[in-house]
PDB file of N, CA and C in Angstrom:
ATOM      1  N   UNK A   1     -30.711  23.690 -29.371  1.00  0.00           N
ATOM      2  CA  UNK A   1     -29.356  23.384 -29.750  1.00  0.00           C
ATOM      3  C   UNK A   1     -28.372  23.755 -28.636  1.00  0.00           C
ATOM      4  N   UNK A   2     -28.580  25.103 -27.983  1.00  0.00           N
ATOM      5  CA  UNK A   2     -27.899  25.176 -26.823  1.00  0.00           C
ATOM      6  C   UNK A   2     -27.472  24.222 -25.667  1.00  0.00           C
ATOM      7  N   UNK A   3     -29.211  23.792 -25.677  1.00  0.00           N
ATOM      8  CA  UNK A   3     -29.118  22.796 -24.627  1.00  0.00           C
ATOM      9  C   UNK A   3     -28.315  21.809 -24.463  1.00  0.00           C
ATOM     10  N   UNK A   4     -28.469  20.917 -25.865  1.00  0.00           N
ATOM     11  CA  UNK A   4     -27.951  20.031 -26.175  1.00  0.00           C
ATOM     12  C   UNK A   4     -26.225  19.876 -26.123  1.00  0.00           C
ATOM     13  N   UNK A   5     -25.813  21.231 -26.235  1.00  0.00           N
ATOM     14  CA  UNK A   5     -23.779  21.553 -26.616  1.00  0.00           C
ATOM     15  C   UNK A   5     -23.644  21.432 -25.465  1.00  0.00           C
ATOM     16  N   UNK A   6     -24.997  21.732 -24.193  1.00  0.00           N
ATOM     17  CA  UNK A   6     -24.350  22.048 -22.757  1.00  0.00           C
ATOM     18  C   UNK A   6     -24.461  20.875 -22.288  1.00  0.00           C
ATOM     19  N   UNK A   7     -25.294  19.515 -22.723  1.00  0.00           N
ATOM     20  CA  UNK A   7     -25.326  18.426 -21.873  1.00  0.00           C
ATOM     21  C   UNK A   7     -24.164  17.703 -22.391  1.00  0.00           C
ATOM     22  N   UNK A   8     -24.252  17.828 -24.115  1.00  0.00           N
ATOM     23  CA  UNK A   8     -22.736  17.490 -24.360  1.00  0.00           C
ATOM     24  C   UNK A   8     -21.538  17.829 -23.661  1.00  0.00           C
ATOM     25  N   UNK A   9     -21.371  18.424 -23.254  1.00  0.00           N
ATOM     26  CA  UNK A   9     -19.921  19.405 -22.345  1.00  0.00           C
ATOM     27  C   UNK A   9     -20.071  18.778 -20.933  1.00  0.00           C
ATOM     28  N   UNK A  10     -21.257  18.595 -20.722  1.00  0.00           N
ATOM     29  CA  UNK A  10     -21.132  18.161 -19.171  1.00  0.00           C
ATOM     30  C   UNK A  10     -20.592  16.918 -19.233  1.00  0.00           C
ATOM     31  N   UNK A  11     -21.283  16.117 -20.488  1.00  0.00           N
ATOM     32  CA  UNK A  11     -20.544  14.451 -20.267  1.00  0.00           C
ATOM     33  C   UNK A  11     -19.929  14.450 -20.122  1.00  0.00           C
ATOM     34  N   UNK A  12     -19.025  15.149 -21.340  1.00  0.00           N
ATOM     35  CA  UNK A  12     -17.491  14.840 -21.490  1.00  0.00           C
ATOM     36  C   UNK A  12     -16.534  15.102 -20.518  1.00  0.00           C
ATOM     37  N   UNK A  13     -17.029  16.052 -19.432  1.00  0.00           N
ATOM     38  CA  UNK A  13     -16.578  16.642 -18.563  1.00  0.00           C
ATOM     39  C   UNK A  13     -16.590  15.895 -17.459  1.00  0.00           C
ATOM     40  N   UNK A  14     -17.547  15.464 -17.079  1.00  0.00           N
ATOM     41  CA  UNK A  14     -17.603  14.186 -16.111  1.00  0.00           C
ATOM     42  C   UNK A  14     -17.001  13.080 -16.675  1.00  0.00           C
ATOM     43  N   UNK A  15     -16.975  12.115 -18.204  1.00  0.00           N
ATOM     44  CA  UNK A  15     -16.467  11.536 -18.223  1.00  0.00           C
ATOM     45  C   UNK A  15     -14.782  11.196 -18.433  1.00  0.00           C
ATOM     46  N   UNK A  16     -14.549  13.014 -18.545  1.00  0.00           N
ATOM     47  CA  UNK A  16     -12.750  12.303 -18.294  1.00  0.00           C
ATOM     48  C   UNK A  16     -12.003  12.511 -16.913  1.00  0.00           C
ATOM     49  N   UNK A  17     -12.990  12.849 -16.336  1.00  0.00           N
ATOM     50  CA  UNK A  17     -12.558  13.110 -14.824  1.00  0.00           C
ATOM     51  C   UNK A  17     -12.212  11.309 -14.181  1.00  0.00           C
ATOM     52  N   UNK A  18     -12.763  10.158 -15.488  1.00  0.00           N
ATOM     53  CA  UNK A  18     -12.760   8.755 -14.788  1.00  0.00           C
ATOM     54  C   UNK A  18     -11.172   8.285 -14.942  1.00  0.00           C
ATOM     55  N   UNK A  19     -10.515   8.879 -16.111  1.00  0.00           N
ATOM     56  CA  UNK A  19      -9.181   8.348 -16.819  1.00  0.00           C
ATOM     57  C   UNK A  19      -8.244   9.532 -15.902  1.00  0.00           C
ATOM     58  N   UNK A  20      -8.844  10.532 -14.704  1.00  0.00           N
ATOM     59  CA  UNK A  20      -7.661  11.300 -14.240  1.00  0.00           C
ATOM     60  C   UNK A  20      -7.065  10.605 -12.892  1.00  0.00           C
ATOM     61  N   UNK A  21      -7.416   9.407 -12.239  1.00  0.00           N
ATOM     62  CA  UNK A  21      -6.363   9.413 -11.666  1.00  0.00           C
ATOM     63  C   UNK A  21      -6.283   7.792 -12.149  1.00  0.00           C
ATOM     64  N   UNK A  22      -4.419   7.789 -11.758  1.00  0.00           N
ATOM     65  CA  UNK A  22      -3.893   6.463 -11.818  1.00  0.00           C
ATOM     66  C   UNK A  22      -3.857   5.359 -10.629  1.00  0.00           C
ATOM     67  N   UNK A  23      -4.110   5.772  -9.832  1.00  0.00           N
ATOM     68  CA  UNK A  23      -3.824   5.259  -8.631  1.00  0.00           C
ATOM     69  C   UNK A  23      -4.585   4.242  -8.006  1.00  0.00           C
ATOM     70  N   UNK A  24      -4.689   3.425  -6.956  1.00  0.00           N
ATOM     71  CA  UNK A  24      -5.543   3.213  -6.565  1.00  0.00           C
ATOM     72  C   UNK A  24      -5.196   2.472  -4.694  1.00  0.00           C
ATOM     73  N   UNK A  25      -6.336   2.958  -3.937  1.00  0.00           N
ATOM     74  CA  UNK A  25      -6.000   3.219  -2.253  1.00  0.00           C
ATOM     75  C   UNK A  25      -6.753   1.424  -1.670  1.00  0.00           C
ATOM     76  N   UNK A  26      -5.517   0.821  -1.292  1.00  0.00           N
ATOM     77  CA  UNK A  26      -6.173  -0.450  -1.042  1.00  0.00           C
ATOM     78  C   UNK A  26      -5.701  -0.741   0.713  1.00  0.00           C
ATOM     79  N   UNK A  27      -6.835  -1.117   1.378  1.00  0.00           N
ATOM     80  CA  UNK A  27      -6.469  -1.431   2.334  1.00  0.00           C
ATOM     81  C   UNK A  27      -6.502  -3.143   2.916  1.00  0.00           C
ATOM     82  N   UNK A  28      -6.194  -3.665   3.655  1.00  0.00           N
ATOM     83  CA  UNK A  28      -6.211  -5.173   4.229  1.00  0.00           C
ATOM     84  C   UNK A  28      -5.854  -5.633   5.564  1.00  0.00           C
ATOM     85  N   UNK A  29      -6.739  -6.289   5.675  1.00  0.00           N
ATOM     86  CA  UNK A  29      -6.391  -7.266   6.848  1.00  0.00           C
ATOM     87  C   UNK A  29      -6.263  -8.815   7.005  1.00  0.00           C
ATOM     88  N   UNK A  30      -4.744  -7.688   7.787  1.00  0.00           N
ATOM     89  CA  UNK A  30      -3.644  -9.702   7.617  1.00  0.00           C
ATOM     90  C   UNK A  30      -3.752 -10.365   9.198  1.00  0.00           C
ATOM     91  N   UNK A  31      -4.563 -11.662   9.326  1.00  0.00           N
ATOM     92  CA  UNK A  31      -4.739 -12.186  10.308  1.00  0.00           C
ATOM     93  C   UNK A  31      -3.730 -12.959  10.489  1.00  0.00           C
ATOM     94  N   UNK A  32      -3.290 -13.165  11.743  1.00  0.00           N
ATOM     95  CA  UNK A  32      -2.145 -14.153  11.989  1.00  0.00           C
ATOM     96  C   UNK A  32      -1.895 -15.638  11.495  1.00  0.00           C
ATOM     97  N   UNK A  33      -3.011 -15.654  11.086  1.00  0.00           N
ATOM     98  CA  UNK A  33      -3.205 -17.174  10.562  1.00  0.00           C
ATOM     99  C   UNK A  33      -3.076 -17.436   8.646  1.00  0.00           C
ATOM    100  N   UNK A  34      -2.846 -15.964   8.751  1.00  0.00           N
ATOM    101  CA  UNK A  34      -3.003 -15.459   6.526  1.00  0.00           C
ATOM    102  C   UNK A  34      -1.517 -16.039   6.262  1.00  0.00           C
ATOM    103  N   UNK A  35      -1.447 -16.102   4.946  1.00  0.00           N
ATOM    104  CA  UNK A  35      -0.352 -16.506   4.367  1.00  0.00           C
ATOM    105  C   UNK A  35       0.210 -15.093   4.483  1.00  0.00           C
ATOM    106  N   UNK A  36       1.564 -14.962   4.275  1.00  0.00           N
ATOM    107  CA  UNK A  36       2.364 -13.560   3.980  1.00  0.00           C
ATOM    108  C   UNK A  36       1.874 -12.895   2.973  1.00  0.00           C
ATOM    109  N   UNK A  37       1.898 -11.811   2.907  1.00  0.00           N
ATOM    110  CA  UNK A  37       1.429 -10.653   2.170  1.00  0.00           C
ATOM    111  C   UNK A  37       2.903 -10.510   0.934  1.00  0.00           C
ATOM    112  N   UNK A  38       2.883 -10.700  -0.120  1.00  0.00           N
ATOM    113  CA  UNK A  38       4.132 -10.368  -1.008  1.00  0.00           C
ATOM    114  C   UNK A  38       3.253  -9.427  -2.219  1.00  0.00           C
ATOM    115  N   UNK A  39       4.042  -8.492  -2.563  1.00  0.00           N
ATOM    116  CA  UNK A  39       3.659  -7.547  -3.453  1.00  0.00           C
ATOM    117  C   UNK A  39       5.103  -7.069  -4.172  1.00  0.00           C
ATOM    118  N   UNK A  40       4.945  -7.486  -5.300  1.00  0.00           N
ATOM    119  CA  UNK A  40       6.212  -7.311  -6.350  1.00  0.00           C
ATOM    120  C   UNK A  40       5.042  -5.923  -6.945  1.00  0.00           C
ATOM    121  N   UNK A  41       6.409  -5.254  -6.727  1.00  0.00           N
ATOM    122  CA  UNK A  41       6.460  -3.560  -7.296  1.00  0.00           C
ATOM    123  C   UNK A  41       7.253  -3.671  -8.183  1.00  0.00           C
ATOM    124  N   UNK A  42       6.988  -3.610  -9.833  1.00  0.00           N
ATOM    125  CA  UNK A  42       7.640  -3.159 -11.106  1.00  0.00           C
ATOM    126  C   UNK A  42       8.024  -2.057 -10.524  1.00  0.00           C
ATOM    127  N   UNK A  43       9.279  -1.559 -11.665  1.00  0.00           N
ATOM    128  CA  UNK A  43       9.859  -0.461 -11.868  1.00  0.00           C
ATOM    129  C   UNK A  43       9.316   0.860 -12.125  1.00  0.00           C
ATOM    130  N   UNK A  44       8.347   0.776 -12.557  1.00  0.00           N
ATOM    131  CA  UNK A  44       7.249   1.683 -13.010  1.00  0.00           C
ATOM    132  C   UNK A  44       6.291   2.299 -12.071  1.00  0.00           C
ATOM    133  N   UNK A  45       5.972   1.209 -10.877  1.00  0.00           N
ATOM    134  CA  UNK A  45       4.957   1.835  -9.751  1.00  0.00           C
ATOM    135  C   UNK A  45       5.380   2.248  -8.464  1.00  0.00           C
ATOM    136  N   UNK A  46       5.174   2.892  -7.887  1.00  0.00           N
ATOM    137  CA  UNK A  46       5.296   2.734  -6.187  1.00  0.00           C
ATOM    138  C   UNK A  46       4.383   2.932  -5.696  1.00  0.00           C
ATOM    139  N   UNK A  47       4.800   2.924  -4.325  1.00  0.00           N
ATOM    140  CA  UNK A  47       3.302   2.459  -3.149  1.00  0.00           C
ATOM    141  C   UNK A  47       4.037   3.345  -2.132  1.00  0.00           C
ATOM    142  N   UNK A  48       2.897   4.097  -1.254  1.00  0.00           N
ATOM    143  CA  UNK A  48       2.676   4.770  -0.313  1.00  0.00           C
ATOM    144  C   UNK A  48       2.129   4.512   1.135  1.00  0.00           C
ATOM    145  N   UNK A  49       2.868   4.130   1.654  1.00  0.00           N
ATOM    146  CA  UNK A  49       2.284   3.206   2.925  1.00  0.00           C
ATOM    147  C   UNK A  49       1.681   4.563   3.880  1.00  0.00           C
ATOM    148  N   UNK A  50       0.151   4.493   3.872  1.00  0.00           N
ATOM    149  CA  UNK A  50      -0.566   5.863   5.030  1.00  0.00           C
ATOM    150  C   UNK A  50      -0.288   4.630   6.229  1.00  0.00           C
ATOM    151  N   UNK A  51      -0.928   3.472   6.671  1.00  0.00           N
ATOM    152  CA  UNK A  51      -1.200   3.388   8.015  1.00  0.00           C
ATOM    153  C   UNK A  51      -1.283   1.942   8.120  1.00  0.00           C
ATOM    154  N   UNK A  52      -0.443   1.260   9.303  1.00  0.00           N
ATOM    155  CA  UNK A  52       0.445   0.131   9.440  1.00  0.00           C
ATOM    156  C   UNK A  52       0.067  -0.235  11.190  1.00  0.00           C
ATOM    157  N   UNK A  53      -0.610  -0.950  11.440  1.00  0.00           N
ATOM    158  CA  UNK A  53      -0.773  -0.988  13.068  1.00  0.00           C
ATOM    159  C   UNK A  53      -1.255  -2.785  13.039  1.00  0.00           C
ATOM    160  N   UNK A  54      -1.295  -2.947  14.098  1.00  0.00           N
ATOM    161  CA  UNK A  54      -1.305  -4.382  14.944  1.00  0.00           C
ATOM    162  C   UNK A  54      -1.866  -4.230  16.217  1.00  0.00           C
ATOM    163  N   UNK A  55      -3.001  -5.190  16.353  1.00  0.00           N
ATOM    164  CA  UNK A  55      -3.830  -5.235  17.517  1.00  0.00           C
ATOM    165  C   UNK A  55      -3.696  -6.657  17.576  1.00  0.00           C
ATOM    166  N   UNK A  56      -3.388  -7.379  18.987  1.00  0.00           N
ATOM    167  CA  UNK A  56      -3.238  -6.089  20.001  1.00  0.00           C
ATOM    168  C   UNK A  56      -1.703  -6.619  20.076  1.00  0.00           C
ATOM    169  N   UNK A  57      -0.995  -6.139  20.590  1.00  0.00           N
ATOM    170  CA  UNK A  57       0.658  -6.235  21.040  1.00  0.00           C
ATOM    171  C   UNK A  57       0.727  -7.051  21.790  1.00  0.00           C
ATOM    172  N   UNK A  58       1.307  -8.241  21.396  1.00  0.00           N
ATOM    173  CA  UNK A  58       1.230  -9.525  22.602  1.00  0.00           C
ATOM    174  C   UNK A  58       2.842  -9.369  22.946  1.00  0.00           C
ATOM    175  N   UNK A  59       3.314  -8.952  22.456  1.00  0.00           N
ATOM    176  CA  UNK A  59       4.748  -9.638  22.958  1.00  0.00           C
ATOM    177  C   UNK A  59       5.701  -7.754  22.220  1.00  0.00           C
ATOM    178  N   UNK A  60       6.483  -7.053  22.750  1.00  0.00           N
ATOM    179  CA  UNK A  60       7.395  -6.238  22.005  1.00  0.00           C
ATOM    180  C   UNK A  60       8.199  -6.710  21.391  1.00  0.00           C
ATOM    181  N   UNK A  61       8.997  -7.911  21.160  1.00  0.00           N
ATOM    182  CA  UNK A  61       9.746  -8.587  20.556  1.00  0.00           C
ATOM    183  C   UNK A  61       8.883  -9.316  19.265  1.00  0.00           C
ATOM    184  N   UNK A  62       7.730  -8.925  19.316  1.00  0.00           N
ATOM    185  CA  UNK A  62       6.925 -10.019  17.746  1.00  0.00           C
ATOM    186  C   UNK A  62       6.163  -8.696  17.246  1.00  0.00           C
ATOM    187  N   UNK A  63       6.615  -7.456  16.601  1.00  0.00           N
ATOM    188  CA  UNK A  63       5.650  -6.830  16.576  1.00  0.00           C
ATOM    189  C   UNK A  63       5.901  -6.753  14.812  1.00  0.00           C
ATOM    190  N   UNK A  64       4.814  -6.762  14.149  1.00  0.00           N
ATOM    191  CA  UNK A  64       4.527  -6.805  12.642  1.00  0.00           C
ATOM    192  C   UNK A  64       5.823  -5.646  11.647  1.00  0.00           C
ATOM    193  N   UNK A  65       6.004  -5.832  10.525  1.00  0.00           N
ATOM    194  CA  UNK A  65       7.143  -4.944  10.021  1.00  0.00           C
ATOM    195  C   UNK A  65       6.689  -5.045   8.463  1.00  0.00           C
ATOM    196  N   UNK A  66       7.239  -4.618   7.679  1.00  0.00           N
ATOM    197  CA  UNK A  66       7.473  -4.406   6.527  1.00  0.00           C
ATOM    198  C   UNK A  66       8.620  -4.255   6.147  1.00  0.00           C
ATOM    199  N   UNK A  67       8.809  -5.383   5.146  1.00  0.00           N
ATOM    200  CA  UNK A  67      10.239  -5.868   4.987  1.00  0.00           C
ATOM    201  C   UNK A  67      10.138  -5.542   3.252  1.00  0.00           C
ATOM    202  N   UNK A  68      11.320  -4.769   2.973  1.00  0.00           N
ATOM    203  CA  UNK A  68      11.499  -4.923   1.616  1.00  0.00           C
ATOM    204  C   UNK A  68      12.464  -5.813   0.868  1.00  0.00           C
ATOM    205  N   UNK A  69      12.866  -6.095  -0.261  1.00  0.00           N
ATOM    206  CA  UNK A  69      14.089  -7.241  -0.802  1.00  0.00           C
ATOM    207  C   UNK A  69      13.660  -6.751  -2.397  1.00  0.00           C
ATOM    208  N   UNK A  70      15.610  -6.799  -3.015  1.00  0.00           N
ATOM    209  CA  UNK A  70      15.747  -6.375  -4.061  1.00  0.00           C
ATOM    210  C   UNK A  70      16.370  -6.862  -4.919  1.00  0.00           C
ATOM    211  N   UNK A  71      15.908  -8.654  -5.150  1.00  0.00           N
ATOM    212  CA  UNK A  71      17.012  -9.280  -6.025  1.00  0.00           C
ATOM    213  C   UNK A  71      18.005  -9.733  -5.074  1.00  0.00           C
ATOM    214  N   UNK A  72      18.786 -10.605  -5.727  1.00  0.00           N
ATOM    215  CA  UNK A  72      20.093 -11.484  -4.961  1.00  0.00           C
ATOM    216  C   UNK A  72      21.061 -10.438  -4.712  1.00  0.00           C
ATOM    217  N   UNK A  73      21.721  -9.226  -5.772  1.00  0.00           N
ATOM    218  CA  UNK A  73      22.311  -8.559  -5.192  1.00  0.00           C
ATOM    219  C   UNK A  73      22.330  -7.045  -4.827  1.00  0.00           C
ATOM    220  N   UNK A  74      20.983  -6.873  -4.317  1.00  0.00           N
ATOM    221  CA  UNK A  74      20.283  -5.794  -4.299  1.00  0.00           C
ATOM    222  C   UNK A  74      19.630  -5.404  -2.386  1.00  0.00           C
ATOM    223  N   UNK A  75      18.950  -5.261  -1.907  1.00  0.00           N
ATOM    224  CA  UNK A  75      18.820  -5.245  -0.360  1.00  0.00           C
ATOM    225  C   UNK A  75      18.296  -6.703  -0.538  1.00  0.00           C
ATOM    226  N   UNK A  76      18.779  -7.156   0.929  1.00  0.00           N
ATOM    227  CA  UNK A  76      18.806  -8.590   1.419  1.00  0.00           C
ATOM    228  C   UNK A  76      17.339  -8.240   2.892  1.00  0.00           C
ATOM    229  N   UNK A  77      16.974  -7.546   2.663  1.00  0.00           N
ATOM    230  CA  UNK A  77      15.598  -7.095   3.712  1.00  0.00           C
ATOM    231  C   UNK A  77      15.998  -6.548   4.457  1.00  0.00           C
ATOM    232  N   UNK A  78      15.163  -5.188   4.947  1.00  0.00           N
ATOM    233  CA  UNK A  78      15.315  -4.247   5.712  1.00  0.00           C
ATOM    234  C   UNK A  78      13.598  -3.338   5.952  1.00  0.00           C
ATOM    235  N   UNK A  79      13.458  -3.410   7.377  1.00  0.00           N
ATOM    236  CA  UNK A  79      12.040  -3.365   7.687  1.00  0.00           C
ATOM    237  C   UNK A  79      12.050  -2.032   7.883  1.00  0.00           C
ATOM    238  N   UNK A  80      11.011  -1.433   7.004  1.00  0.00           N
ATOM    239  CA  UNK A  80      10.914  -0.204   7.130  1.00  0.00           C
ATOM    240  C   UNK A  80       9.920   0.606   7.798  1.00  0.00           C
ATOM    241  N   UNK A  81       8.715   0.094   7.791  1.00  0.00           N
ATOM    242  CA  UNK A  81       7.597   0.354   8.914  1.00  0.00           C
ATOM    243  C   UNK A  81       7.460  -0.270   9.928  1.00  0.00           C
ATOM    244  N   UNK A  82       7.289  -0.375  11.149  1.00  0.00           N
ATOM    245  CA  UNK A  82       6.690  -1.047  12.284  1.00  0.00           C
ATOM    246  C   UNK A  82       5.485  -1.027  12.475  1.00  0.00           C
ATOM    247  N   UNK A  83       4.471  -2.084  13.034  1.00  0.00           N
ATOM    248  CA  UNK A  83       3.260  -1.814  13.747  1.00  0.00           C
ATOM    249  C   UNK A  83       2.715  -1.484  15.278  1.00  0.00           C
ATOM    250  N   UNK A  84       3.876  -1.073  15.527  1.00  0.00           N
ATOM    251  CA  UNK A  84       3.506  -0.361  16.892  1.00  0.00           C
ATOM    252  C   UNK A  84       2.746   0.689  17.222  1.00  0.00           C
ATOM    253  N   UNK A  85       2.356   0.719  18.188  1.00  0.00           N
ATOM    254  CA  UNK A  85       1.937   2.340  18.626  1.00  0.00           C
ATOM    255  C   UNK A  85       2.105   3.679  18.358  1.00  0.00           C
ATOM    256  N   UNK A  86       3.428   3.727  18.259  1.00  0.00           N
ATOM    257  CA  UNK A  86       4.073   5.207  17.551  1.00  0.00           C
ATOM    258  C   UNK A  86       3.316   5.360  16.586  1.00  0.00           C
ATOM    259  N   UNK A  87       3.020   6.346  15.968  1.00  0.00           N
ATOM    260  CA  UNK A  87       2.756   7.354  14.627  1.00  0.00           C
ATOM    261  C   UNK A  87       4.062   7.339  13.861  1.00  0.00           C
ATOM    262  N   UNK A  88       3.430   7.207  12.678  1.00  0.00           N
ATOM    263  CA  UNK A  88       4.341   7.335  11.973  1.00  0.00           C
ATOM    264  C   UNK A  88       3.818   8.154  10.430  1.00  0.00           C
ATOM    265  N   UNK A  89       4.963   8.873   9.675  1.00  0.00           N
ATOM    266  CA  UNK A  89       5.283   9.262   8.445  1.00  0.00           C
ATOM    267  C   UNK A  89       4.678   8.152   7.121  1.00  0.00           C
ATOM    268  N   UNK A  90       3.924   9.035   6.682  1.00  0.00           N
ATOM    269  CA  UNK A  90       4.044   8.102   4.747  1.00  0.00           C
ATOM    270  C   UNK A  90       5.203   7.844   4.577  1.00  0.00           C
ATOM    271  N   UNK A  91       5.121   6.469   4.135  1.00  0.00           N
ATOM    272  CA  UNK A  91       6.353   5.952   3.976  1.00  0.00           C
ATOM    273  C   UNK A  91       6.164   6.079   2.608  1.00  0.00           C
ATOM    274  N   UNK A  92       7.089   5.957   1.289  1.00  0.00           N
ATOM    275  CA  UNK A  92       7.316   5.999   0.091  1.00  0.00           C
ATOM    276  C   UNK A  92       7.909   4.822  -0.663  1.00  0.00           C
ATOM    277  N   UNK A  93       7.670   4.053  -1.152  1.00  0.00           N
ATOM    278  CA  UNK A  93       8.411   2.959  -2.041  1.00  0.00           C
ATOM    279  C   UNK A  93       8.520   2.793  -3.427  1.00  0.00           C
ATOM    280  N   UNK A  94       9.563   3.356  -4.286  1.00  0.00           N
ATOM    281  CA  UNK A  94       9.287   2.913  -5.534  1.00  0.00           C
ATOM    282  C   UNK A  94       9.770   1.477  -6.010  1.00  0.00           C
ATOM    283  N   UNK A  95       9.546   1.018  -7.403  1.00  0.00           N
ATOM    284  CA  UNK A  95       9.966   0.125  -7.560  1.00  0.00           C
ATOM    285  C   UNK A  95      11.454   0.279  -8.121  1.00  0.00           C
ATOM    286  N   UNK A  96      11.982  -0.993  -8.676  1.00  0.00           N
ATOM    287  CA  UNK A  96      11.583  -2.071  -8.225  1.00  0.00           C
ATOM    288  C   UNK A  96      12.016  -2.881  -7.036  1.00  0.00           C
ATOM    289  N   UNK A  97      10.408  -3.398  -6.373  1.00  0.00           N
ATOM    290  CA  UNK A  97      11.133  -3.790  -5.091  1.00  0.00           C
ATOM    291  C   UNK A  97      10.093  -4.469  -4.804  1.00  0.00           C
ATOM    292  N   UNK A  98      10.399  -5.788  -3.582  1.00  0.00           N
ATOM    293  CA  UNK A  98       9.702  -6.646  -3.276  1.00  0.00           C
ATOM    294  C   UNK A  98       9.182  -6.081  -2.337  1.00  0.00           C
ATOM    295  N   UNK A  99       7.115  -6.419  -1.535  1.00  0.00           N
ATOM    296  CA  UNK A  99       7.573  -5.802  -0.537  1.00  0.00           C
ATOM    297  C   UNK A  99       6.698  -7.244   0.305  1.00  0.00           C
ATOM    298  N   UNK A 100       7.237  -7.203   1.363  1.00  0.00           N
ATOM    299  CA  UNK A 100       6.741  -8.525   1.855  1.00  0.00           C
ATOM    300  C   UNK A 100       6.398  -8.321   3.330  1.00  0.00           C
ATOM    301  N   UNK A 101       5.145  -9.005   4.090  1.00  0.00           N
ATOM    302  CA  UNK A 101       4.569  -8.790   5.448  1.00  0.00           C
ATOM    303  C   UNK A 101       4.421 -10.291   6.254  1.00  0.00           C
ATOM    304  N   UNK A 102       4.844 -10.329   7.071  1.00  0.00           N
ATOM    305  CA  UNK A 102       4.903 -11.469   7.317  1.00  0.00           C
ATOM    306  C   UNK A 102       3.647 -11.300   8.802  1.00  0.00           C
ATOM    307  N   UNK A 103       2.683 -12.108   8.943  1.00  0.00           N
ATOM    308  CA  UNK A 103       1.789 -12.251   9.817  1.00  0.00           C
ATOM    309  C   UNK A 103       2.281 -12.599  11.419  1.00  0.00           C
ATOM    310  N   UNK A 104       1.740 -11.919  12.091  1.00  0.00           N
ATOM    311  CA  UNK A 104       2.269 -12.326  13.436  1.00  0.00           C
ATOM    312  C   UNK A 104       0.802 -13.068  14.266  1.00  0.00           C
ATOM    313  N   UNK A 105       1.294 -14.609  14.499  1.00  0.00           N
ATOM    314  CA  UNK A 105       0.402 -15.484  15.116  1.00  0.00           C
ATOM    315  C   UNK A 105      -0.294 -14.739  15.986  1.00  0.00           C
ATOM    316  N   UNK A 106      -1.882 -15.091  16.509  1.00  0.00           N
ATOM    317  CA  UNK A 106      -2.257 -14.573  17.740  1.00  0.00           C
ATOM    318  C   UNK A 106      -2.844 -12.502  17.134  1.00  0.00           C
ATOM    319  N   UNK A 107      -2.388 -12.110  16.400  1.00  0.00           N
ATOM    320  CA  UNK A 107      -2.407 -10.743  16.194  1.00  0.00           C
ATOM    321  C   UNK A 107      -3.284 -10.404  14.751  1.00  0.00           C
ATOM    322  N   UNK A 108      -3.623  -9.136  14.484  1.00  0.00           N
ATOM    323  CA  UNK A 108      -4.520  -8.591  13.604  1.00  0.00           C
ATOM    324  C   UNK A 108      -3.519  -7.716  12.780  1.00  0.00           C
ATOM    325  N   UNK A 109      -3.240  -7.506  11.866  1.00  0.00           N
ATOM    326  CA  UNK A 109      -2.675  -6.367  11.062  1.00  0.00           C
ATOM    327  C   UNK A 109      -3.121  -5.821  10.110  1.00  0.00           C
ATOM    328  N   UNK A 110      -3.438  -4.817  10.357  1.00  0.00           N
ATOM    329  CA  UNK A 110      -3.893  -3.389   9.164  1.00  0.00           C
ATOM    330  C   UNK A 110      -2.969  -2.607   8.674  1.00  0.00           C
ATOM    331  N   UNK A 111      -3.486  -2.411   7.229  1.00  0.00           N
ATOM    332  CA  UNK A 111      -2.192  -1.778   6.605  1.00  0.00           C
ATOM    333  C   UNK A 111      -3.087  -1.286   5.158  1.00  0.00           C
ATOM    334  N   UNK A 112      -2.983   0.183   5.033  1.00  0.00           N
ATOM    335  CA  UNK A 112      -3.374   0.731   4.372  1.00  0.00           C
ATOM    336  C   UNK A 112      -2.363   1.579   3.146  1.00  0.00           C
ATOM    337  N   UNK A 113      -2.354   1.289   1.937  1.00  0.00           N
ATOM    338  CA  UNK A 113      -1.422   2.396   0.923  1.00  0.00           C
ATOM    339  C   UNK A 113      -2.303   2.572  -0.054  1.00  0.00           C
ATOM    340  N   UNK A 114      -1.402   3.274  -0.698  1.00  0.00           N
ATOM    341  CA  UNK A 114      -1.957   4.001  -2.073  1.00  0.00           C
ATOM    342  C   UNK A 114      -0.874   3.053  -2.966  1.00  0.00           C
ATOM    343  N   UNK A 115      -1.165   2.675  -4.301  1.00  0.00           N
ATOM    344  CA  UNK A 115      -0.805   1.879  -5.298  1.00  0.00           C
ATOM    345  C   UNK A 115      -0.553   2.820  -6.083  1.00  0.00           C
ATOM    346  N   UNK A 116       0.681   3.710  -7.047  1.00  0.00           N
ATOM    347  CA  UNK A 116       0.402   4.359  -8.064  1.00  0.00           C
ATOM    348  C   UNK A 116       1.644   3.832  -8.869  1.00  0.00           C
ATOM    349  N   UNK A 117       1.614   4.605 -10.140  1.00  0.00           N
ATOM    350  CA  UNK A 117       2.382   4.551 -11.502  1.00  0.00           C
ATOM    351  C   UNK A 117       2.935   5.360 -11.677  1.00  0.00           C
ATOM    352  N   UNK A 118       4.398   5.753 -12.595  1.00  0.00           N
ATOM    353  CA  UNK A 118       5.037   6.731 -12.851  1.00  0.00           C
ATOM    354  C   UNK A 118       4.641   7.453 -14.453  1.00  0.00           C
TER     355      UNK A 118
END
């Protein structure tokens, strides 16, 4: 009977460890030739941008961004990450907010966040 309370306890124990997180870590690659990347963020979620780069840098004047937009009278776009070289900070986004990537011809873009809920 012991045994049994202890394998019981372990399930349960492992199995709510599946419902503890909300989140989820998605990464992609946007080839120059991909359609734009658009991701409508409800009010409810935000996204965590870890890591934003572009191979290779053809031009400093074409370099990849992340543009957000908030409704007609809300931000009209404003790029908040770059894919340059520099290092950069987690960026933070809650909703609600559009967030949109536009592909740069000729180039590779990686871009890694975390997806979560409030």
């Amino acid at each position: 009977m012991k045994t049994l309370t202890c394998l019981i306890i372990a399930i349960l124990v492992s199995i709510s460890s599946l419902f503890a997180g909300d989140g989820m870590f998605v990464s992609l690659v946007i080839h120059g030739t991909d359609q734009p990347l658009r991701i409508d963020l409800p009010s409810s979620q935000y996204v965590i941008v870890k890591n934003f780069t572009q191979s290779p840098i053809i031009d400093l004047n074409d370099i990849g961004g992340i543009a957000l937009y908030q409704g007609a009278a809300g931000l009209s776009g404003i790029n908040v990450v770059f894919a340059d070289a520099s290092p950069h900070e987690d960026v933070y986004i809650a909703g609600p907010m559009i967030i949109y990537v536009q592909p740069i011809p000729g180039a590779t873009l990686f871009l890694s966040y975390f997806l979560g809920s409030n």
